[in-house]
C-alpha atoms as a PDB file:
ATOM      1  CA  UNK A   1     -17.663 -68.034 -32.492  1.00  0.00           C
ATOM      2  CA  UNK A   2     -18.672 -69.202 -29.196  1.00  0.00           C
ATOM      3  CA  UNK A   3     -14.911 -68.463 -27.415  1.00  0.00           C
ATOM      4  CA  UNK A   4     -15.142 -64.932 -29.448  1.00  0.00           C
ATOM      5  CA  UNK A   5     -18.734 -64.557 -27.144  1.00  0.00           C
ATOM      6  CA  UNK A   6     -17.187 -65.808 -24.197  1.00  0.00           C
ATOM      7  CA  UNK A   7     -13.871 -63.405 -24.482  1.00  0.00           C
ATOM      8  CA  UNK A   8     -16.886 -60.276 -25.255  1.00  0.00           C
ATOM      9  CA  UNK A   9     -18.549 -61.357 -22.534  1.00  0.00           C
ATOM     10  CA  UNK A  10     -15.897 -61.624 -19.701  1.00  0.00           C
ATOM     11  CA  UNK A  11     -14.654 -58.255 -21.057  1.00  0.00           C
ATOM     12  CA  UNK A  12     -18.174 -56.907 -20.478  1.00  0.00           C
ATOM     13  CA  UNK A  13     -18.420 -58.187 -16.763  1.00  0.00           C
ATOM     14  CA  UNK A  14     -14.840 -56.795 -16.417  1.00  0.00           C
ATOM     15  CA  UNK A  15     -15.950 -53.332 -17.436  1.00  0.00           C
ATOM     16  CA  UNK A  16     -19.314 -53.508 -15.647  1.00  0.00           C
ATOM     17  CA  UNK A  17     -17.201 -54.661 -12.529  1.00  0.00           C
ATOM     18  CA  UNK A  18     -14.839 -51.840 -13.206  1.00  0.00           C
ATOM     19  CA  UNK A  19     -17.686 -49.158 -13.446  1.00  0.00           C
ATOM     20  CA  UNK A  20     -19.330 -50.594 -10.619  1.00  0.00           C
ATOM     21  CA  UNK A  21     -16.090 -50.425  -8.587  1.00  0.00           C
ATOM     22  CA  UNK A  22     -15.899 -46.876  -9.659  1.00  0.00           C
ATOM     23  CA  UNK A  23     -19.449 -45.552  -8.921  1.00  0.00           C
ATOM     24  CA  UNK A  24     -19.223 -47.063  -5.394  1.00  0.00           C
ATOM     25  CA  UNK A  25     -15.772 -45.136  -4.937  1.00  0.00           C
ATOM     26  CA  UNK A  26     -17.605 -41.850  -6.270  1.00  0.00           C
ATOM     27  CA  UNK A  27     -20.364 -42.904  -3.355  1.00  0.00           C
ATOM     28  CA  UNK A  28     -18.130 -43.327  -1.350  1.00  0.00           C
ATOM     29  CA  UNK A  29     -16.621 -39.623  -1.746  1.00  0.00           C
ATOM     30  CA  UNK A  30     -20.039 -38.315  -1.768  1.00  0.00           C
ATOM     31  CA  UNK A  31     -20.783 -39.737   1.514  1.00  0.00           C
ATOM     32  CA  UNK A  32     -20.224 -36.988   3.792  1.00  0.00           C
ATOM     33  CA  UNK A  33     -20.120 -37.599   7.685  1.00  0.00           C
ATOM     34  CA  UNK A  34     -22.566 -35.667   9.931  1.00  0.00           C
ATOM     35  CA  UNK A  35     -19.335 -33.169  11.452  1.00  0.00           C
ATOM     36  CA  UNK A  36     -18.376 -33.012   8.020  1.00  0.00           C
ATOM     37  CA  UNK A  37     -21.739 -31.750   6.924  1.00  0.00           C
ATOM     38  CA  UNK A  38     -22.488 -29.187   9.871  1.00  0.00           C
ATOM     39  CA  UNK A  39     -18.897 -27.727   8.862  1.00  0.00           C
ATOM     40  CA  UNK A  40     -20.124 -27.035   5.417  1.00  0.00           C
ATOM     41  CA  UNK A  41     -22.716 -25.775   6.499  1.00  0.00           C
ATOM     42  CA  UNK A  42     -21.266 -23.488   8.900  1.00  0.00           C
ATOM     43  CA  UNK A  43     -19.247 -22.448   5.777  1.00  0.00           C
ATOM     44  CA  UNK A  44     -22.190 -21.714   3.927  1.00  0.00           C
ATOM     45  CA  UNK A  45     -24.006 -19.443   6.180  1.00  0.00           C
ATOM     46  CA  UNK A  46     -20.186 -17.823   6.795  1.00  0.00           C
ATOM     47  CA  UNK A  47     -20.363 -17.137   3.281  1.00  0.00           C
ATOM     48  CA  UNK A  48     -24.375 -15.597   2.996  1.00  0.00           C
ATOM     49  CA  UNK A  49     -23.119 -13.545   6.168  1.00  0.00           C
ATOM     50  CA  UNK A  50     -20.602 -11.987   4.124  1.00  0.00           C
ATOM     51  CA  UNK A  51     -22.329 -11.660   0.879  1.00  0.00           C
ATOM     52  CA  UNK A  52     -25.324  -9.221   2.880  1.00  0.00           C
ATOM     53  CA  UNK A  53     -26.036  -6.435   0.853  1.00  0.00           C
ATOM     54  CA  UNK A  54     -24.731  -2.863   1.722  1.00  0.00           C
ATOM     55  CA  UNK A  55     -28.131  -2.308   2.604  1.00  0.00           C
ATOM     56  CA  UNK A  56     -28.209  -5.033   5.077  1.00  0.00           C
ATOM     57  CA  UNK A  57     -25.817  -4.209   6.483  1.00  0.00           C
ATOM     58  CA  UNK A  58     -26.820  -0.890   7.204  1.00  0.00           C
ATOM     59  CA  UNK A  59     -30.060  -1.647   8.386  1.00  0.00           C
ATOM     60  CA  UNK A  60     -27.835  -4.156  10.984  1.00  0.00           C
ATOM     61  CA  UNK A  61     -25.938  -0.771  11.757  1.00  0.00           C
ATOM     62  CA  UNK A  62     -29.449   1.192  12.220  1.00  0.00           C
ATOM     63  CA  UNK A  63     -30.868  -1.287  14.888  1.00  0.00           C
ATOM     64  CA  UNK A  64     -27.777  -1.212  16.773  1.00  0.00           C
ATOM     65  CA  UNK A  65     -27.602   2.739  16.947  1.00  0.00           C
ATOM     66  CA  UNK A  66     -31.294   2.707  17.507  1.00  0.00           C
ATOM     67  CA  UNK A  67     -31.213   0.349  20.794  1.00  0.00           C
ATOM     68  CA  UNK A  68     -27.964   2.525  21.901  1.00  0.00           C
ATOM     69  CA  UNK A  69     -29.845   5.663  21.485  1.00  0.00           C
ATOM     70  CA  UNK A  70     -33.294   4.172  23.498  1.00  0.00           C
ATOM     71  CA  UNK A  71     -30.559   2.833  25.820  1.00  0.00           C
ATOM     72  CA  UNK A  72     -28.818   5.968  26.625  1.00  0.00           C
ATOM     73  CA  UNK A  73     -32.284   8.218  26.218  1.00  0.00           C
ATOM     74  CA  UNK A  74     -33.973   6.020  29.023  1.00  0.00           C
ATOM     75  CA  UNK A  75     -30.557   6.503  31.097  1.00  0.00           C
ATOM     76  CA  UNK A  76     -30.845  10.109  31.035  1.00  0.00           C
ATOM     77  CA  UNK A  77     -34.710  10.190  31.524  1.00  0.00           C
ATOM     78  CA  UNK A  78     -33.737   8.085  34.616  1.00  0.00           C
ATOM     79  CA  UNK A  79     -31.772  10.626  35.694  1.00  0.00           C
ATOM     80  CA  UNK A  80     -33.514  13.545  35.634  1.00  0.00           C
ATOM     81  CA  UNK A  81     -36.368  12.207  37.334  1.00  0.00           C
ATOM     82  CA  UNK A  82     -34.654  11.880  40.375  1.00  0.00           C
ATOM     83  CA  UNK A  83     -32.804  15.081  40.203  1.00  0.00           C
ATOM     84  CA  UNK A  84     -36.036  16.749  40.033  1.00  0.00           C
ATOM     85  CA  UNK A  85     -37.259  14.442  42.795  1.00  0.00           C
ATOM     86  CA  UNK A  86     -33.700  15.329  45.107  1.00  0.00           C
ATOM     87  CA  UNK A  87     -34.249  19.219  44.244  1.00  0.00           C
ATOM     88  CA  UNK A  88     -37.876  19.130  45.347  1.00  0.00           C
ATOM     89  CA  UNK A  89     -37.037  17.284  48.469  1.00  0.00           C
ATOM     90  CA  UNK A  90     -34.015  20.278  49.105  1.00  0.00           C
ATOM     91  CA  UNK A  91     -36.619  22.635  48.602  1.00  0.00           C
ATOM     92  CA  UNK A  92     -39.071  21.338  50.903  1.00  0.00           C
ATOM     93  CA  UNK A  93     -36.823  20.228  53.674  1.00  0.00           C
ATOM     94  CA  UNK A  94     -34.115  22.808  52.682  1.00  0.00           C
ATOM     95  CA  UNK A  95     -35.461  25.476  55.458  1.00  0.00           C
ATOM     96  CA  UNK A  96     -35.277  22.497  58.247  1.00  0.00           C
ATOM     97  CA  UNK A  97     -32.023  23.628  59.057  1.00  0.00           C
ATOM     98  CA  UNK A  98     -33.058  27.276  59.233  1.00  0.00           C
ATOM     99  CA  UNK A  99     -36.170  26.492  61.210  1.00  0.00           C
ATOM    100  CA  UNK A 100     -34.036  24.487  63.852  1.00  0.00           C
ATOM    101  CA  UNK A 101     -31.414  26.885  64.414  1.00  0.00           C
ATOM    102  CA  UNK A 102     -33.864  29.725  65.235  1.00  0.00           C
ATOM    103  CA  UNK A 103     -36.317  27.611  67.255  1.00  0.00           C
ATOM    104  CA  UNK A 104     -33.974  28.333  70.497  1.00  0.00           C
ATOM    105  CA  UNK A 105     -34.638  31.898  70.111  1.00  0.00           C
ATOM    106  CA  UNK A 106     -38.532  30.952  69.767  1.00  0.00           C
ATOM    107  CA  UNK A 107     -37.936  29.751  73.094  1.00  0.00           C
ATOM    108  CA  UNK A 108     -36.095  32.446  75.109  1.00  0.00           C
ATOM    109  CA  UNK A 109     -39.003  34.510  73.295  1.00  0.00           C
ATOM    110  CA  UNK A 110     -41.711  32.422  74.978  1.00  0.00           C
ATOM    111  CA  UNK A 111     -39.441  32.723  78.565  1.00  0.00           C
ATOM    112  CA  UNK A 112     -39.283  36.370  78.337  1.00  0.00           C
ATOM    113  CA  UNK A 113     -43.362  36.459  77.738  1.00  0.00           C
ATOM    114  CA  UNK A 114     -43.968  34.131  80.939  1.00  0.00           C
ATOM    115  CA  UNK A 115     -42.170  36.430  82.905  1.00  0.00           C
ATOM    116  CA  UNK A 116     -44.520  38.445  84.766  1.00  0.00           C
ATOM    117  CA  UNK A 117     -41.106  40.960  85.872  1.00  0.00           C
ATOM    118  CA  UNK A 118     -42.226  44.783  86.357  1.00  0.00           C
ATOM    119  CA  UNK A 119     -38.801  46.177  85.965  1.00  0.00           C
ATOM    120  CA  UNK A 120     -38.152  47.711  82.871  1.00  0.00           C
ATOM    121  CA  UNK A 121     -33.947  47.079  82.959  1.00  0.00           C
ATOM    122  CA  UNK A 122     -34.637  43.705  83.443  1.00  0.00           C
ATOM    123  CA  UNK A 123     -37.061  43.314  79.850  1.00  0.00           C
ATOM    124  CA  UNK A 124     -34.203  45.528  77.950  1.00  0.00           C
ATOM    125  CA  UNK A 125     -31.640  43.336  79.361  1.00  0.00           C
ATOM    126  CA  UNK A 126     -33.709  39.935  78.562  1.00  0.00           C
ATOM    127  CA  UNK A 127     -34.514  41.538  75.020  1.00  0.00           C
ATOM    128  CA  UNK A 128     -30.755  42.646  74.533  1.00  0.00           C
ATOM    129  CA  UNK A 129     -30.090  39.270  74.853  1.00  0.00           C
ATOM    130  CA  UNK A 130     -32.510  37.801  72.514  1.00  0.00           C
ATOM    131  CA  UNK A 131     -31.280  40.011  69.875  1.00  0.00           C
ATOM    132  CA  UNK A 132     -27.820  39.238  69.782  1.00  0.00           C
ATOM    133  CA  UNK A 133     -28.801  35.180  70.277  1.00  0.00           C
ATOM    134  CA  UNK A 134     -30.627  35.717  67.028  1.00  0.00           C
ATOM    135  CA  UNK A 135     -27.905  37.589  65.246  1.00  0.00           C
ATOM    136  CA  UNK A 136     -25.595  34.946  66.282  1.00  0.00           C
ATOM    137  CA  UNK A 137     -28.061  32.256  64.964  1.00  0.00           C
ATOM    138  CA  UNK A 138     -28.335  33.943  61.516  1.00  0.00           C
ATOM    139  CA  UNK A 139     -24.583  34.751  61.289  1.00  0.00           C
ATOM    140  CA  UNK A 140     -24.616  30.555  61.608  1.00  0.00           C
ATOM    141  CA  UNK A 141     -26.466  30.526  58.647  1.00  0.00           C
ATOM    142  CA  UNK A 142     -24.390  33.014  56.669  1.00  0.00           C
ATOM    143  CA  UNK A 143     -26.794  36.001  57.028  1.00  0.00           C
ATOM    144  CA  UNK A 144     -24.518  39.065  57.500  1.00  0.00           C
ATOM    145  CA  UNK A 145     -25.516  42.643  57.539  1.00  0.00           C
ATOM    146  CA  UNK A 146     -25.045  45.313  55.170  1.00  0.00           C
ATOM    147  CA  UNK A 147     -22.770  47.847  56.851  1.00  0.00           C
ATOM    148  CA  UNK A 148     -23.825  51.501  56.203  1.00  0.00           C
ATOM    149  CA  UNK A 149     -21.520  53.277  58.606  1.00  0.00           C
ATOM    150  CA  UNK A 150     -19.355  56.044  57.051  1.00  0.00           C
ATOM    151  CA  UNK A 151     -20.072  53.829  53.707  1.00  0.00           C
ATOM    152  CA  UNK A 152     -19.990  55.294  50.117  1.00  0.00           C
ATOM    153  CA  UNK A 153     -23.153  54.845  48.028  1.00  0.00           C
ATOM    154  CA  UNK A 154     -23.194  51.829  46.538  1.00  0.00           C
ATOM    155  CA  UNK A 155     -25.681  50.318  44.065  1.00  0.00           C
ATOM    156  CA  UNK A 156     -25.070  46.990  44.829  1.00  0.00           C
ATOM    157  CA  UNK A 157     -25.856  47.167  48.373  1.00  0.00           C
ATOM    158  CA  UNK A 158     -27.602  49.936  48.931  1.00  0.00           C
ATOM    159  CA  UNK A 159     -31.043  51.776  48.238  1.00  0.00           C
ATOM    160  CA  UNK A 160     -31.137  55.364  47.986  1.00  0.00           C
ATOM    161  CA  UNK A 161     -34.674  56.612  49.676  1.00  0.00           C
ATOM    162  CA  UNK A 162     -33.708  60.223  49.875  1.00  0.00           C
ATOM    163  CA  UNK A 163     -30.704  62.612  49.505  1.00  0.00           C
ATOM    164  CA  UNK A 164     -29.499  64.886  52.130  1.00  0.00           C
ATOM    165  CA  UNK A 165     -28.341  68.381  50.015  1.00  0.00           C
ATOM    166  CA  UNK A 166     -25.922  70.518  51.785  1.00  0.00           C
ATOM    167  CA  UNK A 167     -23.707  68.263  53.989  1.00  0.00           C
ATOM    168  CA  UNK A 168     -20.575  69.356  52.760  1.00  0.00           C
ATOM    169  CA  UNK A 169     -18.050  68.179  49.772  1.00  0.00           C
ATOM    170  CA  UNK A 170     -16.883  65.118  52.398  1.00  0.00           C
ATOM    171  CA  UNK A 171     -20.387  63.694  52.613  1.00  0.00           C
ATOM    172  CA  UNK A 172     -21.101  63.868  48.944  1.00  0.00           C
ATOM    173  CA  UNK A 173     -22.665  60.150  47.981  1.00  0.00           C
ATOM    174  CA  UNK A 174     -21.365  58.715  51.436  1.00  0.00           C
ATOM    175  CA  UNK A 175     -24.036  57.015  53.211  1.00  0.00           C
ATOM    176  CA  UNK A 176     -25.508  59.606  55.998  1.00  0.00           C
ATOM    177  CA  UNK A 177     -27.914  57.327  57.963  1.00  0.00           C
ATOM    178  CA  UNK A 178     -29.808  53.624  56.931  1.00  0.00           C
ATOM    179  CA  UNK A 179     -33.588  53.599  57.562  1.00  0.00           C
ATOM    180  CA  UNK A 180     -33.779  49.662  57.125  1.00  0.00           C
ATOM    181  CA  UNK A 181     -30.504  47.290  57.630  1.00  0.00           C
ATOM    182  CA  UNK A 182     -29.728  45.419  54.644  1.00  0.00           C
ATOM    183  CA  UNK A 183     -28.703  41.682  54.652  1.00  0.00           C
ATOM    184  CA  UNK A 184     -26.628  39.286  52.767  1.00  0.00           C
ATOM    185  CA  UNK A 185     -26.701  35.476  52.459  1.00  0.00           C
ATOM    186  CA  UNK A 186     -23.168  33.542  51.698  1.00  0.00           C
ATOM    187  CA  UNK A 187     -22.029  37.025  49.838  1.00  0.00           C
ATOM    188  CA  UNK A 188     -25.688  37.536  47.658  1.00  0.00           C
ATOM    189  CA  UNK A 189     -27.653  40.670  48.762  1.00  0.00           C
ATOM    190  CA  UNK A 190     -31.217  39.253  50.073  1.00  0.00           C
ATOM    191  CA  UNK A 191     -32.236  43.009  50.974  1.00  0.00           C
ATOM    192  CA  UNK A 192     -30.584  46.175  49.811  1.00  0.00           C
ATOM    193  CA  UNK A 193     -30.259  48.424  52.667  1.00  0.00           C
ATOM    194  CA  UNK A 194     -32.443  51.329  52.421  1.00  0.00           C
ATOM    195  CA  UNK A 195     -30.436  55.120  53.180  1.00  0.00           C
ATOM    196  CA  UNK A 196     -30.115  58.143  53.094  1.00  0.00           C
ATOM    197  CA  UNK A 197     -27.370  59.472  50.636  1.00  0.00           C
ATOM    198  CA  UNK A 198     -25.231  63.163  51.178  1.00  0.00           C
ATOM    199  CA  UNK A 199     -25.665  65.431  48.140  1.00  0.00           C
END
């Protein structure tokens, strides 16, 4: 009976040895190294990341539009600010160019006052002069004047103040005289000229 205790009991210690050996090889496998845990993890969140909700994801999507569209909206408010701020500085300084070219003429004006000359040819000749240095200036600046000469009526440039009646079939609607000149800037009409039309 003793030997039949003996023969139980080894094979008991031979199974608890085996289960032991077993769990420790199951502990073993379940022992996961710090790389190999980060990985997993890495997995996991991989996995959440792709399981968002439609919703989430659109919400995701909304943000990003959103900061594109605050992006873009401050980009254009940046830029008309200072187109505003470049077309008020043309406006105000726009004229310098104007004011410089005719500031010669201002002077041969002040020349011709200082001279204390009594001959009358002399002041037409000075003022002759300053006339045509002034309609040189403004042809610099594109001003050009209206011709009226031997001109046929025309709306666009011209302003009928009075009609003329019996000048004959050949000056009907032609231009007979201009009581102000009319000028034009780079090809726009500034000031209609003002004549007198043939009826």
């Amino acid at each position: 009976m003793s030997e039949e205790k003996k023969i139980n009991i080894e094979d008991g210690n031979a199974e608890d040895t085996a289960n032991k050996q077993e769990m420790n090889e199951q502990e073993a496998e379940e022992t996961v190294t710090p790389e190999e845990n980060e990985s997993q993890n890495q997995e996991e969140n991989q996995e959440e990341a792709d399981e968002k909700t439609p919703l989430e994801k659109a919400e995701e999507e909304i943000a990003q539009l959103k900061d594109q569209y605050l992006r873009a909206r401050a980009e254009f408010e940046n830029y008309r600010k200072r187109t505003i701020k470049e077309k008020a500085e043309l406006i105000l300084n726009g004229g310098e160019k104007t004011i410089t070219a005719i500031l010669p003429v201002l002077d041969d004006f002040e020349r011709a006052l200082a001279d204390k000359t009594d001959d009358p040819e002399a002041v037409k000749q000075g003022m002759e002069l300053i006339f045509h240095k002034f309609v040189k200036t403004l042809e610099g600046l594109g001003v050009k004047k209206i011709e009226t000469e031997d001109k046929p009526f025309d709306v666009d440039y011209h302003e009928a103040i009075a009609m003329v009646p019996g000048m004959g079939d050949d000056k009907k609607g032609m231009v007979i005289d201009c009581v102000q000149t009319g000028y034009m800037l780079n090809d726009k009409v500034i000031r209609h000229a003002k004549v007198a039309v043939g009826q």
